[in-house]
C-alpha atoms as a PDB file:
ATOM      1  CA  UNK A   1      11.243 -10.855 -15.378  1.00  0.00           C
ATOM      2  CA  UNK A   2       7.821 -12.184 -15.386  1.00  0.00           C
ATOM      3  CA  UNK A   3       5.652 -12.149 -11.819  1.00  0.00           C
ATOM      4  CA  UNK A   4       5.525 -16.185 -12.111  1.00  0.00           C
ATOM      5  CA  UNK A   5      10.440 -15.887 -11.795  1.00  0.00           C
ATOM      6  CA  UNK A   6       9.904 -13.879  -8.498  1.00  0.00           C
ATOM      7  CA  UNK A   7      13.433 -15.258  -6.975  1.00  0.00           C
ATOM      8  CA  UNK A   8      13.207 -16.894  -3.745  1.00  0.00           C
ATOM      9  CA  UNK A   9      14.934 -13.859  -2.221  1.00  0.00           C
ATOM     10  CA  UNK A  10      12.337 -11.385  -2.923  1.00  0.00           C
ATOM     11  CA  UNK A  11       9.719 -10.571   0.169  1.00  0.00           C
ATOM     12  CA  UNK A  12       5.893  -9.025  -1.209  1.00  0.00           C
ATOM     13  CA  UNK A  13       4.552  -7.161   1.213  1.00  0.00           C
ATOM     14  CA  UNK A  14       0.681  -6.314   0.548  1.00  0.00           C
ATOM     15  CA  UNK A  15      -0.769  -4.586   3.398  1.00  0.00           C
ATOM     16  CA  UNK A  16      -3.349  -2.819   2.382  1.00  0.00           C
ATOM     17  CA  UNK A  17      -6.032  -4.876   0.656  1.00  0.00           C
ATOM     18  CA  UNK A  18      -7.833  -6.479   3.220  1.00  0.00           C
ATOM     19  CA  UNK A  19     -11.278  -5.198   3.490  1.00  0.00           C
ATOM     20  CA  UNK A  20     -12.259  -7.286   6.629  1.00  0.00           C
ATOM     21  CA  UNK A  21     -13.113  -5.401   9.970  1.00  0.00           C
ATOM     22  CA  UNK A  22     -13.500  -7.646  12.839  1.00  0.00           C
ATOM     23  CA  UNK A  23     -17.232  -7.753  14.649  1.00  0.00           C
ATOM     24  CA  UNK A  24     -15.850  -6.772  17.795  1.00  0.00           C
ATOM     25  CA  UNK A  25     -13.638  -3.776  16.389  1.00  0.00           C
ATOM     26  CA  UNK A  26     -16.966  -2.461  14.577  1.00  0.00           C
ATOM     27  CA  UNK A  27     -18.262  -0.854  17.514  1.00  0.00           C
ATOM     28  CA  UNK A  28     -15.499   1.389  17.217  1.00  0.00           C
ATOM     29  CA  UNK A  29     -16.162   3.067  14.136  1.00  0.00           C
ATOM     30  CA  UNK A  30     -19.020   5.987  14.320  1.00  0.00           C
ATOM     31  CA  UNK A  31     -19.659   5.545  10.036  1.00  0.00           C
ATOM     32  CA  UNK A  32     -22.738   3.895   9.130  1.00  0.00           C
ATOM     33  CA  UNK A  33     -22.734   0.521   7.026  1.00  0.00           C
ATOM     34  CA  UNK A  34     -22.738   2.166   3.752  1.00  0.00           C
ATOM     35  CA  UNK A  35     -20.560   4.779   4.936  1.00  0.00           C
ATOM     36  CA  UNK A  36     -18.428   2.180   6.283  1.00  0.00           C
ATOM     37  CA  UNK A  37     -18.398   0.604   2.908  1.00  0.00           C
ATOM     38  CA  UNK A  38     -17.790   4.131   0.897  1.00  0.00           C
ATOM     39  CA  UNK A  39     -14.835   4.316   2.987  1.00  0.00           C
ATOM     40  CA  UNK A  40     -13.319   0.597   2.341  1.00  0.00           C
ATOM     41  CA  UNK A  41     -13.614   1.453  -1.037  1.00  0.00           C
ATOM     42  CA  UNK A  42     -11.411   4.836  -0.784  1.00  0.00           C
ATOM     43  CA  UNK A  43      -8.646   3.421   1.118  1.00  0.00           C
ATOM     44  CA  UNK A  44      -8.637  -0.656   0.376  1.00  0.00           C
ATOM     45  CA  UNK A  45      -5.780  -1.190  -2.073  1.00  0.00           C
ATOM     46  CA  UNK A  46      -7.964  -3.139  -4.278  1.00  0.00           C
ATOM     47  CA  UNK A  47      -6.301  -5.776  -6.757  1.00  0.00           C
ATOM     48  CA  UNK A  48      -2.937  -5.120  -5.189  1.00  0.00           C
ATOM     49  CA  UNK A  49      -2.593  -8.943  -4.167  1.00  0.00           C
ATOM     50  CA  UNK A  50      -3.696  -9.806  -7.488  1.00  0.00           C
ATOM     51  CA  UNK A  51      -0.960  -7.214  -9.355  1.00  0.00           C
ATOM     52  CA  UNK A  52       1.608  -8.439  -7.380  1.00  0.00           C
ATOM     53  CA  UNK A  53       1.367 -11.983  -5.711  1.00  0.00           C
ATOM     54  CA  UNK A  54      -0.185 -13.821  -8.177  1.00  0.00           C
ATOM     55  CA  UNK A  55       1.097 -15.956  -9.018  1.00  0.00           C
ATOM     56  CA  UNK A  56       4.188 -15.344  -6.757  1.00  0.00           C
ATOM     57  CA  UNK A  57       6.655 -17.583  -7.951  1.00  0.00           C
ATOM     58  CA  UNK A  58       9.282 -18.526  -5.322  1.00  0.00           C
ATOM     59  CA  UNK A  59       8.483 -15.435  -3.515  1.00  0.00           C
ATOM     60  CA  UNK A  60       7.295 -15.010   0.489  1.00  0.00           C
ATOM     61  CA  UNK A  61       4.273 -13.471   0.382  1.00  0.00           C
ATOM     62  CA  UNK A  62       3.173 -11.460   3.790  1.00  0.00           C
ATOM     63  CA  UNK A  63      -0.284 -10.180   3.364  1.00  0.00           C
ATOM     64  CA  UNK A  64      -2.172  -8.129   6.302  1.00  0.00           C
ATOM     65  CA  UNK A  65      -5.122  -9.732   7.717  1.00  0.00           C
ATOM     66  CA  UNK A  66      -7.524  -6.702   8.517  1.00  0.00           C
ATOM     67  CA  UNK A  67      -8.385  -3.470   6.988  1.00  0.00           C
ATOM     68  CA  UNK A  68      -5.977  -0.553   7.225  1.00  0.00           C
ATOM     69  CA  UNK A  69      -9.225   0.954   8.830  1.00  0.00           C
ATOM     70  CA  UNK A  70      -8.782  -1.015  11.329  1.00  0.00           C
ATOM     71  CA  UNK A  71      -5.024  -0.660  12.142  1.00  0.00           C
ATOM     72  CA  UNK A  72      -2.439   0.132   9.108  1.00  0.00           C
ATOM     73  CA  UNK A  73       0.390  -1.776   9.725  1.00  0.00           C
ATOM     74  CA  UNK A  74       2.457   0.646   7.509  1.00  0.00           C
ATOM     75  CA  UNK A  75       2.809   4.153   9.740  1.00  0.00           C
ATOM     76  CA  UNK A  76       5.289   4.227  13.155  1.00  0.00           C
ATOM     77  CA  UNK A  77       3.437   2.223  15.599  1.00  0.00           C
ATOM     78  CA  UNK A  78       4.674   5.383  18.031  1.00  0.00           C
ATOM     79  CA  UNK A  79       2.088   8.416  16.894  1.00  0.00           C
ATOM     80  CA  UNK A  80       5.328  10.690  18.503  1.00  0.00           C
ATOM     81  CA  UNK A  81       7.248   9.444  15.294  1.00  0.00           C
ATOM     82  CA  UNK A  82       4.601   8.962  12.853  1.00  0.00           C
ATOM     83  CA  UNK A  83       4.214  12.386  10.537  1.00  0.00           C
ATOM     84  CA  UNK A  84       0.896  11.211   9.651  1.00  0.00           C
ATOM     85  CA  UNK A  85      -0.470  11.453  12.868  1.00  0.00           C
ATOM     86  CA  UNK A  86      -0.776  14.586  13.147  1.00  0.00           C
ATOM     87  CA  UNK A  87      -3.406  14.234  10.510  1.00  0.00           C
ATOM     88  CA  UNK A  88      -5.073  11.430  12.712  1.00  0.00           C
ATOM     89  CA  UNK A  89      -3.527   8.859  10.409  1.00  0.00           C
ATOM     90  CA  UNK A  90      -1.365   7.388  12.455  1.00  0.00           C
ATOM     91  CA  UNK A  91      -1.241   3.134  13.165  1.00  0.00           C
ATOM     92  CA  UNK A  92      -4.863   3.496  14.188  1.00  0.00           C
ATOM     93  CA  UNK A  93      -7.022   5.799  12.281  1.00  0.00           C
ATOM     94  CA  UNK A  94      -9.092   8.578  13.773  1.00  0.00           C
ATOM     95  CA  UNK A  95     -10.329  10.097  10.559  1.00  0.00           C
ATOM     96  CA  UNK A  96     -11.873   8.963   6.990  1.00  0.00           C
ATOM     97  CA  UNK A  97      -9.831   9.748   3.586  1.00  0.00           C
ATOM     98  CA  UNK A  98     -11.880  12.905   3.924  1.00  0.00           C
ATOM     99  CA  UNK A  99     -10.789  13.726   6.988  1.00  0.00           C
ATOM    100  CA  UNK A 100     -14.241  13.179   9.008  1.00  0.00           C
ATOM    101  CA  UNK A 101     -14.331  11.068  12.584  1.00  0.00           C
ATOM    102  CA  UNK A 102     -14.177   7.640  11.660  1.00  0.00           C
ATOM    103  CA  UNK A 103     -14.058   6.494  14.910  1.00  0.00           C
ATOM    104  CA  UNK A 104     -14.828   6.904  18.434  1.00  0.00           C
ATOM    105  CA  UNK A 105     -11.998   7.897  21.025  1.00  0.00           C
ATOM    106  CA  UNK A 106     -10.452   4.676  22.302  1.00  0.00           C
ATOM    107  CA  UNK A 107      -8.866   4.269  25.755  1.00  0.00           C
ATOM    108  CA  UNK A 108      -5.119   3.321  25.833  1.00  0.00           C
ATOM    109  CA  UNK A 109      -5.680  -0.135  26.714  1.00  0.00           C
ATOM    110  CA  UNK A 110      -8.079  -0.285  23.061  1.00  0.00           C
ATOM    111  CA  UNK A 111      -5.232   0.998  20.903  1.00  0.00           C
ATOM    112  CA  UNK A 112      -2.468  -1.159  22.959  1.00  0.00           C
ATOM    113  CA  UNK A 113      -5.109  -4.163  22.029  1.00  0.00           C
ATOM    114  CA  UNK A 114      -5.287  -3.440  18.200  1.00  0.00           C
ATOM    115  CA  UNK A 115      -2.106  -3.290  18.248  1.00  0.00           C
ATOM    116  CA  UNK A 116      -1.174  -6.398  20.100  1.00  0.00           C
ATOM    117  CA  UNK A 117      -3.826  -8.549  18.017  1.00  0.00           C
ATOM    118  CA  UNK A 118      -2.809  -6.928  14.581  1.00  0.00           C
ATOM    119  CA  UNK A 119       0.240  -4.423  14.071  1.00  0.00           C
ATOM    120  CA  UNK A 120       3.301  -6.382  16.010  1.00  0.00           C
ATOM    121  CA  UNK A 121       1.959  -9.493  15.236  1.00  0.00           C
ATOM    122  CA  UNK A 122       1.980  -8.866  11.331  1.00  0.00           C
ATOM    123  CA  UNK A 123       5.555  -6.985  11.527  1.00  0.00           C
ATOM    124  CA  UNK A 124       6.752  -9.989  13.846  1.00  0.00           C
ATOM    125  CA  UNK A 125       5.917 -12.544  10.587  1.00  0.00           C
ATOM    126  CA  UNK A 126       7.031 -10.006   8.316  1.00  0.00           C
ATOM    127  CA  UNK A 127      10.643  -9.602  10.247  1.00  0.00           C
ATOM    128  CA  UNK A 128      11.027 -13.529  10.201  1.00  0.00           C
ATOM    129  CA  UNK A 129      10.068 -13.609   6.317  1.00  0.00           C
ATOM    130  CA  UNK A 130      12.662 -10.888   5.714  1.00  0.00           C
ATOM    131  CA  UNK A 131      15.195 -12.883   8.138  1.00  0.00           C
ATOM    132  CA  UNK A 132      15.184 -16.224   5.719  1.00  0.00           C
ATOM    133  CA  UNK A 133      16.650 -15.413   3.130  1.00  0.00           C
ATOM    134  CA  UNK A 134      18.821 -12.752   4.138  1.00  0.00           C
ATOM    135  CA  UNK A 135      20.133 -16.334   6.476  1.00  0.00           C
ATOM    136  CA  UNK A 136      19.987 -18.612   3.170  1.00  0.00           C
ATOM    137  CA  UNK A 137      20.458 -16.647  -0.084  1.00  0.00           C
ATOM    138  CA  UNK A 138      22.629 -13.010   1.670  1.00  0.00           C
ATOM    139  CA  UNK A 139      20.602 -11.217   0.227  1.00  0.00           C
ATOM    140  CA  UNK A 140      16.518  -9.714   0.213  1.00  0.00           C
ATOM    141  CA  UNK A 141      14.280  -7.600  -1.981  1.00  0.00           C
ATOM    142  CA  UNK A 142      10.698  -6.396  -0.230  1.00  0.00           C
ATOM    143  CA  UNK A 143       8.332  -5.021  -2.698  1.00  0.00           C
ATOM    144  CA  UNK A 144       5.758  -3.375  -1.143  1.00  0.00           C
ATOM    145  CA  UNK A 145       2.517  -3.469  -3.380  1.00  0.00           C
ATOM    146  CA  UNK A 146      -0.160  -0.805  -3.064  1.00  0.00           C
ATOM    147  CA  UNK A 147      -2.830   1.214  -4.948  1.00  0.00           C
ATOM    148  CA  UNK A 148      -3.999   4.739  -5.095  1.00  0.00           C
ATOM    149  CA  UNK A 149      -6.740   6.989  -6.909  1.00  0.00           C
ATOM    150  CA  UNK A 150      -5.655   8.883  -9.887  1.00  0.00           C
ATOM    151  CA  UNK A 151      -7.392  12.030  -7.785  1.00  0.00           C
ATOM    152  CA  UNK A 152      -5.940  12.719  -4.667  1.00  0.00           C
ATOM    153  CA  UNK A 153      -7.999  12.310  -1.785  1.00  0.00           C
ATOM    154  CA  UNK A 154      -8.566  14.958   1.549  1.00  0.00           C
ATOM    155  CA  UNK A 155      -6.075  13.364   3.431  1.00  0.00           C
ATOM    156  CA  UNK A 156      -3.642  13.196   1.077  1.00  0.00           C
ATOM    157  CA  UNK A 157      -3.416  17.209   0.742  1.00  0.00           C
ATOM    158  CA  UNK A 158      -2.545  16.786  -2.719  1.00  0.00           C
ATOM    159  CA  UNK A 159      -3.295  18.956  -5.898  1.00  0.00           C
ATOM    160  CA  UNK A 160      -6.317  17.243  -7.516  1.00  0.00           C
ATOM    161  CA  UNK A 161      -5.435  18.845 -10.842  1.00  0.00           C
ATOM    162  CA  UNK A 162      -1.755  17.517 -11.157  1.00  0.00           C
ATOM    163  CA  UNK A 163      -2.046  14.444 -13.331  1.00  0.00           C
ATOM    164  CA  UNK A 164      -0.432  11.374 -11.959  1.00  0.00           C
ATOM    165  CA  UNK A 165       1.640   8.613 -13.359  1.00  0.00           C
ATOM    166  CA  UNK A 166       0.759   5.021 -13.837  1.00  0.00           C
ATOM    167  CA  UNK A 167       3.612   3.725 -11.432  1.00  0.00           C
ATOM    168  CA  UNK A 168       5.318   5.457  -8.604  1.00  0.00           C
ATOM    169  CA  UNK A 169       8.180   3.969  -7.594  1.00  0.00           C
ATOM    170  CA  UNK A 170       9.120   4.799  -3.826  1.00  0.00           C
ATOM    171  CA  UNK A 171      13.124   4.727  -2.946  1.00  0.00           C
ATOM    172  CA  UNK A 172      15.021   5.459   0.494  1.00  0.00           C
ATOM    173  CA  UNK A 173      18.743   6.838   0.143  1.00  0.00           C
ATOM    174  CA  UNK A 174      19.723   3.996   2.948  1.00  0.00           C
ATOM    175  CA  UNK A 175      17.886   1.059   1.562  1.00  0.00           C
ATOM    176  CA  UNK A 176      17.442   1.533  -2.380  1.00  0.00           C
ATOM    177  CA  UNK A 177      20.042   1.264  -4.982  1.00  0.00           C
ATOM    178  CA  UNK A 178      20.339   3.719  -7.435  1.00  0.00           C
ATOM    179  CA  UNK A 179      20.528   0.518  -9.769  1.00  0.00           C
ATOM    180  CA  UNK A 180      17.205  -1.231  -8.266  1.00  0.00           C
ATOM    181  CA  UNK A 181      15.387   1.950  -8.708  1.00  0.00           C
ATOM    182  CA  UNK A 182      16.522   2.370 -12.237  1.00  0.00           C
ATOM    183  CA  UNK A 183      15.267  -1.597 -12.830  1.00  0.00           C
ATOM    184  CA  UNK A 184      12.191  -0.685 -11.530  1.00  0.00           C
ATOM    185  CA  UNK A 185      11.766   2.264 -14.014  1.00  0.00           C
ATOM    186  CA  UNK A 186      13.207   0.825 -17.359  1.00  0.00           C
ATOM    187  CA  UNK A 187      10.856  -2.305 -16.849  1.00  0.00           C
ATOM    188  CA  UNK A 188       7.191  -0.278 -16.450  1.00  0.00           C
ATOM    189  CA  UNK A 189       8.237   2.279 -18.689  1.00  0.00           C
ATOM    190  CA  UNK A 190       9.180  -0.473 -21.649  1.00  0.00           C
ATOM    191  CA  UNK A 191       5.922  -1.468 -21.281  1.00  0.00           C
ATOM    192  CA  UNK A 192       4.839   2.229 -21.634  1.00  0.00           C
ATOM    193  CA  UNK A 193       3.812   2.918 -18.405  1.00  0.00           C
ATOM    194  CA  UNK A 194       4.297   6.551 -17.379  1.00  0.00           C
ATOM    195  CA  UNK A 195       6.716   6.394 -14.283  1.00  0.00           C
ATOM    196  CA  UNK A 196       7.475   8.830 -11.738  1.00  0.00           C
ATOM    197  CA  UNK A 197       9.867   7.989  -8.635  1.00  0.00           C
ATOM    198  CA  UNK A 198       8.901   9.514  -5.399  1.00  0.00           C
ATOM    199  CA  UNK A 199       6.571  11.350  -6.990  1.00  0.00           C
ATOM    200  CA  UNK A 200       3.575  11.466  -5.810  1.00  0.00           C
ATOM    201  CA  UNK A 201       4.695   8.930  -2.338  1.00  0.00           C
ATOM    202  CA  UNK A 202       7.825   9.457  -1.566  1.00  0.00           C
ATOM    203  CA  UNK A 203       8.795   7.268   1.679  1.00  0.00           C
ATOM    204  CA  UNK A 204       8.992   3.840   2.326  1.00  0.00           C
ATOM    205  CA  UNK A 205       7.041   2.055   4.559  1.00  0.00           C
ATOM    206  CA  UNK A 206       8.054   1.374   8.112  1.00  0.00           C
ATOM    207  CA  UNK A 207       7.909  -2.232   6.631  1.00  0.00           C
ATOM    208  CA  UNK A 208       9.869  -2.053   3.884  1.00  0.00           C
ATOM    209  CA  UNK A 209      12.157   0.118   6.029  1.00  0.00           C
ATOM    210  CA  UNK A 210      12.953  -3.263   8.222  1.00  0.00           C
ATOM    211  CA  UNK A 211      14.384  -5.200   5.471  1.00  0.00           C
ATOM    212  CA  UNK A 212      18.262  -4.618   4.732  1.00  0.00           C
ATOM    213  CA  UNK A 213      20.075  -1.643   3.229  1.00  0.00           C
ATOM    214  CA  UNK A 214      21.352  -2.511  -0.670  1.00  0.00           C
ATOM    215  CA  UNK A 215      25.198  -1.819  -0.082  1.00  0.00           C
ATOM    216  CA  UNK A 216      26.280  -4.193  -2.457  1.00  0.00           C
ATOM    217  CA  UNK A 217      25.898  -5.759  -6.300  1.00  0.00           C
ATOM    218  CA  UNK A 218      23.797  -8.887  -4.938  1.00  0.00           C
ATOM    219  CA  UNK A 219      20.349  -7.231  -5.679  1.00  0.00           C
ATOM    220  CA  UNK A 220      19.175  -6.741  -1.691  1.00  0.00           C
ATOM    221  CA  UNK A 221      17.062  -3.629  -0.733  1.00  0.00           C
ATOM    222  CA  UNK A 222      13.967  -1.953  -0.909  1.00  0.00           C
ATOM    223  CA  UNK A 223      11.538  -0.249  -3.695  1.00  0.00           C
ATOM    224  CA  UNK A 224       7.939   1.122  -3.327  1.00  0.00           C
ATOM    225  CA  UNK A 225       6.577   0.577  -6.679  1.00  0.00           C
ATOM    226  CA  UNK A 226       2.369   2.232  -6.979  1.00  0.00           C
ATOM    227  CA  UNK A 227       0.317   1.203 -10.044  1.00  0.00           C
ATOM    228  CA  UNK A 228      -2.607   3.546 -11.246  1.00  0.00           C
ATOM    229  CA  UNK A 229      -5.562   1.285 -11.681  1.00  0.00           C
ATOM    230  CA  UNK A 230      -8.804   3.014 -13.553  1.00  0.00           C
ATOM    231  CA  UNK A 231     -11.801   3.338 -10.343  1.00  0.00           C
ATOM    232  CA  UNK A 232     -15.071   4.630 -11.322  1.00  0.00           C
ATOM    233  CA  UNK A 233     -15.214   8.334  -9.108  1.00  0.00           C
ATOM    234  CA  UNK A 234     -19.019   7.794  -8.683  1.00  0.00           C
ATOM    235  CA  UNK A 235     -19.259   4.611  -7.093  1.00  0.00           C
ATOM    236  CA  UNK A 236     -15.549   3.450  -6.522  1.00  0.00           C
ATOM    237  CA  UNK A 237     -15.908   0.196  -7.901  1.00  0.00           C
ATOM    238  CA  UNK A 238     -12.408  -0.297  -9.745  1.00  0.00           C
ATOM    239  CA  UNK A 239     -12.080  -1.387 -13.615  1.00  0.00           C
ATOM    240  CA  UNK A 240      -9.790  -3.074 -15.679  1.00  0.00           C
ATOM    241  CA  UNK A 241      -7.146  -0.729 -17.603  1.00  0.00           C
ATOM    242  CA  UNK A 242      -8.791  -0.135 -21.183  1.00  0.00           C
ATOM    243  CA  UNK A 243     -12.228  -0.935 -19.461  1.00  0.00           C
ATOM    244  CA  UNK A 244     -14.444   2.208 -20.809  1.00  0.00           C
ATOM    245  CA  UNK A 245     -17.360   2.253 -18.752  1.00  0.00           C
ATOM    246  CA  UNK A 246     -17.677   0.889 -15.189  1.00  0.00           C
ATOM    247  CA  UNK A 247     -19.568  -2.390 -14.808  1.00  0.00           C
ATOM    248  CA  UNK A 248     -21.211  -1.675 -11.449  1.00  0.00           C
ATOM    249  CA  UNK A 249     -23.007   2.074 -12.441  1.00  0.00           C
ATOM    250  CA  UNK A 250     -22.601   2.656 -16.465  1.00  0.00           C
ATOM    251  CA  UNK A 251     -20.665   6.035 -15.448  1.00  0.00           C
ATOM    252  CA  UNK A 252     -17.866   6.788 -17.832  1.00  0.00           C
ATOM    253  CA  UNK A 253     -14.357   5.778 -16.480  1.00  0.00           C
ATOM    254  CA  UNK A 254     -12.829   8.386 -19.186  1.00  0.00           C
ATOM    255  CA  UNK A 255     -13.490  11.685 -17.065  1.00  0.00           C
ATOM    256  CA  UNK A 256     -10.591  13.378 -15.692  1.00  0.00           C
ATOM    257  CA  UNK A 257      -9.510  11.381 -12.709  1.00  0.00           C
ATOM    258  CA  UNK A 258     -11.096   8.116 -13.301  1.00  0.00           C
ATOM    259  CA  UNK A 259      -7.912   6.030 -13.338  1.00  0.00           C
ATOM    260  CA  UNK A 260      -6.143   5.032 -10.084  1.00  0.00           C
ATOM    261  CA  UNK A 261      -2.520   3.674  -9.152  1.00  0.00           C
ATOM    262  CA  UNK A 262      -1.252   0.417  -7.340  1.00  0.00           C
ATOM    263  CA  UNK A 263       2.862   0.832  -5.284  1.00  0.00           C
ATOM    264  CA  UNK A 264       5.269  -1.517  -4.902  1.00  0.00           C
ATOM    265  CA  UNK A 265       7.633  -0.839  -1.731  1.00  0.00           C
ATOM    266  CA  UNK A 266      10.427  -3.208  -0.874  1.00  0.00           C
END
């Protein structure tokens, strides 16, 4: 199925390519501007809207307004049952992709406020465009679109020297079919991507966890699908696949870890 036949029971969820940081939340963050910048380029999920959301048929699209640096509406918005808090990557960030202080220590009342403005607020629309067509068509597919370095980064606490696969496809054993994940699969790999499943994200989002479980033949549920995209490892500027040099720098994109992924989770 082409991007442009999305059914009007399918939900794409793209929260993490927003590179926008509010003025007044800038204060917060103890990186200089370029360092600042270095860092949106790490951990923005560049192209991801693009991948998957354009066009997006008869699809709801539900795209996060800020930059994951700023709060990531993906993680627990409790840190107590957020695993990746402990690595201060919880809702609100305390530390860079390379685990440095990103930002200063906020008060209660400053993380209640991010998350008031920009977390519940984004999982409140997201719950309602879930909600429709559960109401109108029984049924509801969330993709969750993402991207990710073919290297691992710090925070990650990955092997750097394990190749990864073009697409990772991220299941749930309460809200993905065996049969959607094996969609997922057959359709990248006939168009010879490599494809790994869970491998090397394995969970769902909390968004993606919100929609409803696939108990039935009707196609509802959930599947976190990550593209590798090629991202020059000098500057971070992303290319196009097949592109051999980057645009931005001249650097080769051909050295070991040049390439980078995009995920779908739904």
């Amino acid at each position: 199925m082409s991007r442009s036949a999305y059914h009007p029971w399918v939900v794409l969820h793209i929260p993490h390519d927003s590179t926008v940081i509010p003025d007044d939340v800038r204060s917060q963050f103890l990186l200089t501007d370029p360092d600042l910048e270095l860092e949106l380029r790490r951990m923005t999920d560049h192209l991801t809207h693009a991948l998957f959301a354009e066009p997006c048929g008869e699809a709801t699209v539900v795209r996060a307004p800020v930059s994951r640096l700023v709060v990531d509406v993906e993680p627990f918005p409790d840190d107590a049952r957020e695993p990746m808090a402990a690595r201060g990557m919880g809702a609100v960030y305390e530390v860079t992709s390379h685990l440095a202080p990103l930002r200063r220590r906020l008060s209660p009342e400053e993380r209640q406020a991010l998350m008031r403005d920009w977390y519940h607020p984004h999982h409140a629309q997201l719950e309602l465009a879930v909600a429709a067509p559960v109401d109108r068509h029984g049924r509801c597919v969330v993709i969750d679109g993402h991207s990710f370095p073919s290297l691992a980064l710090p925070y990650e606490r990955a092997d750097t020297e394990v190749a990864r696969p073009d697409i990772c496809i991220g299941t749930d054993d309460f809200h993905t079919s065996n049969a959607l994940a094996e969609a997922f699969v057959s359709a990248f790999r006939c168009q010879g991507w490599s494809v790994s499943v869970n491998e090397p994200f394995s969970r769902l989002s909390t968004a993606a966890r919100s929609a409803p479980p696939t108990q039935d033949s009707r196609g509802g549920g959930k599947a976190d699908c990550r593209n590798r995209h090629r991202r020059c490892q000098h500057c971070g500027r992303w290319a196009h696949r097949g592109q051999r040099r980057c645009h931005h720098c001249g650097c080769s994109l051909h050295a070991p870890g040049a390439a980078s992924r995009a995920t779908t989770a739904g």
